[in-house]
N, C-alpha and C. Protein backbone atom coordinates (compact mmCIF):
# COMPACT_ATOMS: atom_id res chain seq x y z
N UNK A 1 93.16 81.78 91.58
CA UNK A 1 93.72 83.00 91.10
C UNK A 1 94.00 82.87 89.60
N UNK A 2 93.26 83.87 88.75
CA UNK A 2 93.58 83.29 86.88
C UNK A 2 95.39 84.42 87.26
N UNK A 3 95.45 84.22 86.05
CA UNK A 3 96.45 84.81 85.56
C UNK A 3 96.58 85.60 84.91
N UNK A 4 97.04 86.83 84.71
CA UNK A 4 97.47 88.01 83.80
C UNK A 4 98.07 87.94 82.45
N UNK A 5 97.59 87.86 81.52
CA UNK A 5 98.36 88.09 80.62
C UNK A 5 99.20 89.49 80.42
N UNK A 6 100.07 88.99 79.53
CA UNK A 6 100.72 90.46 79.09
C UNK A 6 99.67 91.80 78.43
N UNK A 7 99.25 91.16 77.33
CA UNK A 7 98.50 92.10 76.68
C UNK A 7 97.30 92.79 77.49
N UNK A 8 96.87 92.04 78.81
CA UNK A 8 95.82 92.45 79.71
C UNK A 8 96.45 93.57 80.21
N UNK A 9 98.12 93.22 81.34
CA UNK A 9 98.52 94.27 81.74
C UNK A 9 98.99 95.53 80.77
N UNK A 10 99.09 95.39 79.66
CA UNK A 10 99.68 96.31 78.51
C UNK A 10 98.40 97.30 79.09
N UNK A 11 97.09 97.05 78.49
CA UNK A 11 95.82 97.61 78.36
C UNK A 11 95.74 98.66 79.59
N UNK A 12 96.19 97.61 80.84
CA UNK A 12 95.86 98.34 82.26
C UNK A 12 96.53 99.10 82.20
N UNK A 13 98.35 99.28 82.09
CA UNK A 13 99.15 100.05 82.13
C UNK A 13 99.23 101.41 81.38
N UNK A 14 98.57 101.47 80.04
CA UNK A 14 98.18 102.40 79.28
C UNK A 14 96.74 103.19 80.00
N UNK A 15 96.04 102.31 80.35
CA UNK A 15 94.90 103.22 80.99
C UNK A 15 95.45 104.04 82.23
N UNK A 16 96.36 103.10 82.70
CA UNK A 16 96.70 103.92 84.08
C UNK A 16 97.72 105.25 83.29
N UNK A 17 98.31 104.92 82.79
CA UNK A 17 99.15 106.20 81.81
C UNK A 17 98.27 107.14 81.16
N UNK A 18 96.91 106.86 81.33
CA UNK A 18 96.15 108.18 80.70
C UNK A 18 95.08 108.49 81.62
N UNK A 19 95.58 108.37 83.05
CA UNK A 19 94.46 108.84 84.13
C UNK A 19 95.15 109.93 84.88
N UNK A 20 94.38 111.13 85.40
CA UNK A 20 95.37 112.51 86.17
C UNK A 20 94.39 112.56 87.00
N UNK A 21 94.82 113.43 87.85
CA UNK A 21 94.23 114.12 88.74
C UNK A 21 93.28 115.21 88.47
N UNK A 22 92.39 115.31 88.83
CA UNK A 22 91.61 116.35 88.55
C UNK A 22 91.86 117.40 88.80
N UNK A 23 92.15 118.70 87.97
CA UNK A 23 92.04 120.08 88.42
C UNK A 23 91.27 120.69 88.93
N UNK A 24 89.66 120.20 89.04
CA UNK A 24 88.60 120.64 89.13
C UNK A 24 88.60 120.98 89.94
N UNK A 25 86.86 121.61 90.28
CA UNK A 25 86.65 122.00 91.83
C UNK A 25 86.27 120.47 91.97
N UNK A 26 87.32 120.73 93.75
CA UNK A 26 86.62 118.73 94.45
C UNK A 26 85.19 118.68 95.17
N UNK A 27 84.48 119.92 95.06
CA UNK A 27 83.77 119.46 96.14
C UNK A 27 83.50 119.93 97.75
N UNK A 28 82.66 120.00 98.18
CA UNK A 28 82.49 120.74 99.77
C UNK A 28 83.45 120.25 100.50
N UNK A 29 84.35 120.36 101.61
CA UNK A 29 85.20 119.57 102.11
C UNK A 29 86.20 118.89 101.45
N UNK A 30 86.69 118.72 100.37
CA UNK A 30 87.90 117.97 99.86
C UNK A 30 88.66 118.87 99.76
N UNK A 31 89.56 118.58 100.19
CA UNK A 31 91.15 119.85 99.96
C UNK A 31 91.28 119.22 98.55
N UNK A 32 92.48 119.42 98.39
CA UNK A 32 92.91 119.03 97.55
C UNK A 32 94.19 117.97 97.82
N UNK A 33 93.89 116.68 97.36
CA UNK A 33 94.88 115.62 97.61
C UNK A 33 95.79 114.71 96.62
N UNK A 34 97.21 114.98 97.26
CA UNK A 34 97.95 114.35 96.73
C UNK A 34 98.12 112.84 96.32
N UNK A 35 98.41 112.30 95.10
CA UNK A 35 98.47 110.80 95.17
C UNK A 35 99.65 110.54 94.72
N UNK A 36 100.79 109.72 95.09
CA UNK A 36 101.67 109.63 94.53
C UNK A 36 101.64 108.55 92.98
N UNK A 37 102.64 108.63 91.94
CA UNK A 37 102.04 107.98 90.87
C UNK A 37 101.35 106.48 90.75
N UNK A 38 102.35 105.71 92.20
CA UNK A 38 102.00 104.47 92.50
C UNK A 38 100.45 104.07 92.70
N UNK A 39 99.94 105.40 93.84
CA UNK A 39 99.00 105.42 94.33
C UNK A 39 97.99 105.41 93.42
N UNK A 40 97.96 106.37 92.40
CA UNK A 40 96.98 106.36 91.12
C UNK A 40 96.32 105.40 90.54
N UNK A 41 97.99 104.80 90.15
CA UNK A 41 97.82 103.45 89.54
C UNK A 41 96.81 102.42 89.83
N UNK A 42 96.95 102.30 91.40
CA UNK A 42 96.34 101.61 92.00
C UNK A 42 94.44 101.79 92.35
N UNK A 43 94.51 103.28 92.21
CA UNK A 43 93.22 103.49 92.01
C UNK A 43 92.22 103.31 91.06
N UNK A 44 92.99 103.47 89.89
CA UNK A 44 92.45 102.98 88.65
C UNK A 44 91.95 101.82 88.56
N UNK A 45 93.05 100.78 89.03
CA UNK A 45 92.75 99.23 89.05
C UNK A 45 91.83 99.13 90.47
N UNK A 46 91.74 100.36 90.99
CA UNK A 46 90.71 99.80 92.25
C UNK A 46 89.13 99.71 91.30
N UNK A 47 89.28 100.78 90.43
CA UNK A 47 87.53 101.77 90.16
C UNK A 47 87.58 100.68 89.17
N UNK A 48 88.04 99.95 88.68
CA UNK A 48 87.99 98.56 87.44
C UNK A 48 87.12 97.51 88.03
N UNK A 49 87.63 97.35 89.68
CA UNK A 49 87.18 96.35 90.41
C UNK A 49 88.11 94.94 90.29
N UNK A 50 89.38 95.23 90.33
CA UNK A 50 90.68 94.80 90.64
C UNK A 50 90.43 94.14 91.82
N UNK A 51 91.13 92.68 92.21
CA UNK A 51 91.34 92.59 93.61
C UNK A 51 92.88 92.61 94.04
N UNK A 52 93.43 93.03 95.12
CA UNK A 52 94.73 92.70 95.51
C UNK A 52 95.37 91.82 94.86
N UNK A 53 94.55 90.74 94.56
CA UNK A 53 95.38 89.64 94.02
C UNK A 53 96.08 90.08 92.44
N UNK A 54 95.21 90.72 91.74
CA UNK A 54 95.14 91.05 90.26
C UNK A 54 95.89 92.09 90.38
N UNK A 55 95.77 93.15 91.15
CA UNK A 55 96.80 93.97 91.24
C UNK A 55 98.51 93.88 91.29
N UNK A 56 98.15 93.07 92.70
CA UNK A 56 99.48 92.37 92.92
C UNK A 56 100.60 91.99 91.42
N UNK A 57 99.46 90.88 90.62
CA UNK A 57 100.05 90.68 89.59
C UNK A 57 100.24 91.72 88.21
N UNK A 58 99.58 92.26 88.09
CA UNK A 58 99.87 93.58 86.76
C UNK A 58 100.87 94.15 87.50
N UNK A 59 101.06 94.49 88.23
CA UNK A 59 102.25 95.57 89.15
C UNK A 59 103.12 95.04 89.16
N UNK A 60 103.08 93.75 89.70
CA UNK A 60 105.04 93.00 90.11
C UNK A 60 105.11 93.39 91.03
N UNK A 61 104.50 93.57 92.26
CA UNK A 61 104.49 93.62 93.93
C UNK A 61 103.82 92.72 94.13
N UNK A 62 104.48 92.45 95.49
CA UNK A 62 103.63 91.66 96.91
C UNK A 62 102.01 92.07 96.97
N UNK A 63 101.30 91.35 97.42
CA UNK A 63 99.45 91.83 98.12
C UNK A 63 100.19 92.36 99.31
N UNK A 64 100.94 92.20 100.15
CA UNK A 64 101.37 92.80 101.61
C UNK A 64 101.42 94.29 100.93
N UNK A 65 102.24 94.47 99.92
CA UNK A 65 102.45 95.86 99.31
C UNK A 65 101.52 96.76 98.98
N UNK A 66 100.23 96.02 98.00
CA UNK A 66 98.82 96.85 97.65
C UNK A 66 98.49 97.23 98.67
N UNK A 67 97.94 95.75 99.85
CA UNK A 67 97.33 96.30 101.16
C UNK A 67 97.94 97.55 101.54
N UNK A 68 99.11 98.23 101.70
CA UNK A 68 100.12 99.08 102.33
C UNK A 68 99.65 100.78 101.36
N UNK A 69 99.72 99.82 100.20
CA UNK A 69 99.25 101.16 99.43
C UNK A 69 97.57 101.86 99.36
N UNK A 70 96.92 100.47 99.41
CA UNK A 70 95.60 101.39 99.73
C UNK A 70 95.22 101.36 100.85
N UNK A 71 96.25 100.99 102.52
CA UNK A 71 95.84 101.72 103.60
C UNK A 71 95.85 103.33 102.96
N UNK A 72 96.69 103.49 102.86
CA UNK A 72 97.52 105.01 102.45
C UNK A 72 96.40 105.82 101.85
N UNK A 73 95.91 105.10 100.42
CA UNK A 73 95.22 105.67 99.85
C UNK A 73 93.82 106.16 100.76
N UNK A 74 93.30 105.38 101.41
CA UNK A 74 91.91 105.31 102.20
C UNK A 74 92.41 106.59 103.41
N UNK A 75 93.51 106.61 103.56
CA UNK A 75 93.64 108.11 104.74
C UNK A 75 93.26 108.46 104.05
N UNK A 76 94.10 109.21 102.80
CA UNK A 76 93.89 110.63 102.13
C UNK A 76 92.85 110.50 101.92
N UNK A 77 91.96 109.92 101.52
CA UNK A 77 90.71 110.12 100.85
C UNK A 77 89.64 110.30 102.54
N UNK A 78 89.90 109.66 103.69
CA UNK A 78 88.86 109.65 104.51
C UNK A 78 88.47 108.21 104.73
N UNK A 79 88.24 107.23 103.95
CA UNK A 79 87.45 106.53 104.04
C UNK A 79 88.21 105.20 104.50
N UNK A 80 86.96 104.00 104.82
CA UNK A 80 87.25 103.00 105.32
C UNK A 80 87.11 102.02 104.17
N UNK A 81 86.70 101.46 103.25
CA UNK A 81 86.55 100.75 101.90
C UNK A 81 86.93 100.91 100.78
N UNK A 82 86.83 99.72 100.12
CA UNK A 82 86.91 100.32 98.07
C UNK A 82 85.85 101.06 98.29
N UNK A 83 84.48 100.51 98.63
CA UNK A 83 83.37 101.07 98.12
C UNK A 83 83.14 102.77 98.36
N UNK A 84 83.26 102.86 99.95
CA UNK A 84 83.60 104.18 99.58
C UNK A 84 84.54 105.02 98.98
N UNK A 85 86.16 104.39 98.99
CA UNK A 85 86.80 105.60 98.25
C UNK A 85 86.16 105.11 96.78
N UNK A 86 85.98 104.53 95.97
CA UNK A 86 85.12 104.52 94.82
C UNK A 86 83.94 105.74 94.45
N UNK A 87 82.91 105.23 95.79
CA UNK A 87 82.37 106.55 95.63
C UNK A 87 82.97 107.91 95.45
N UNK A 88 83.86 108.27 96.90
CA UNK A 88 84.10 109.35 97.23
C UNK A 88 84.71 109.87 95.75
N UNK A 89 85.60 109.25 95.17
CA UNK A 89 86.75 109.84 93.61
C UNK A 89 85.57 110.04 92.71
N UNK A 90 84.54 109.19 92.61
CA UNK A 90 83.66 109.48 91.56
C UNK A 90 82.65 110.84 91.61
N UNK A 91 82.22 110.93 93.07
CA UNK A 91 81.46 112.12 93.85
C UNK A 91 82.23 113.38 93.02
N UNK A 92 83.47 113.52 93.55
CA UNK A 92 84.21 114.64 93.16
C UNK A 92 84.88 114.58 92.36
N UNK A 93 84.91 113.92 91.84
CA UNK A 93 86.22 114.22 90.67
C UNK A 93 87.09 114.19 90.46
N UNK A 94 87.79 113.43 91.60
CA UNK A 94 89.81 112.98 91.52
C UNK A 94 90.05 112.75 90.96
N UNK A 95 89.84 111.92 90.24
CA UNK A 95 90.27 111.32 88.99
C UNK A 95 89.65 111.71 87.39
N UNK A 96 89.93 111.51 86.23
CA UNK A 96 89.17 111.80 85.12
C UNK A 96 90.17 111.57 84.18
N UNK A 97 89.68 110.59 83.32
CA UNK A 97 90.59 110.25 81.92
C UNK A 97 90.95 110.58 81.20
N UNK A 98 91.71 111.06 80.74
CA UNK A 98 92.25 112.26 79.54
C UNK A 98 91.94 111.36 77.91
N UNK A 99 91.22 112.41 77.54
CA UNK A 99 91.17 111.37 75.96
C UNK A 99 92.15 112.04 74.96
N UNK A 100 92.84 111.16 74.55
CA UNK A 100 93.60 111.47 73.52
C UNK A 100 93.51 111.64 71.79
């Protein structure tokens, strides 16, 4: 397991501070779904290609905790994997980076 630096998590934490939800249209079948801010976070560092472990550490939670959060995440979205909810957010548009 490497280790996190600060300035790594600085980087992540700012990216995750400039990621929203999409207003857009989602798509055939997507309602429209809620993520709570935690949840986001975590998505971001999913679509990076983050593992639990790396997460774990930029966050300051447990891996018992991520696991918990992207069960959660994988309802709302439908799916059973990163790979698919990866797809699925990219398909439609959940997500999208705000440039400043």
């Amino acid at each position: 397991m490497s280790l996190v630096t600060p300035i790594i998590c600085w980087i992540h934490l700012n990216m995750i501070r400039n990621a929203m939800i999409s207003s857009q249209s989602m798509g055939a079948g997507i309602s429209e779904i809620h993520f709570t801010k935690r949840e986001l976070e975590l998505l971001v560092l999913i679509m990076e290609g983050s593992s639990n472990e790396e997460i774990a550490q930029m966050l300051m939670i447990s891996i018992g905790t991520v696991k918990r959060y992207i069960h959660n995440i994988y309802q709302k979205l439908e799916v059973k994997n990163r790979v698919q909810a990866v797809k699925k957010i990219k398909e439609n548009h959940l997500i999208r980076r705000c440039l400043l």
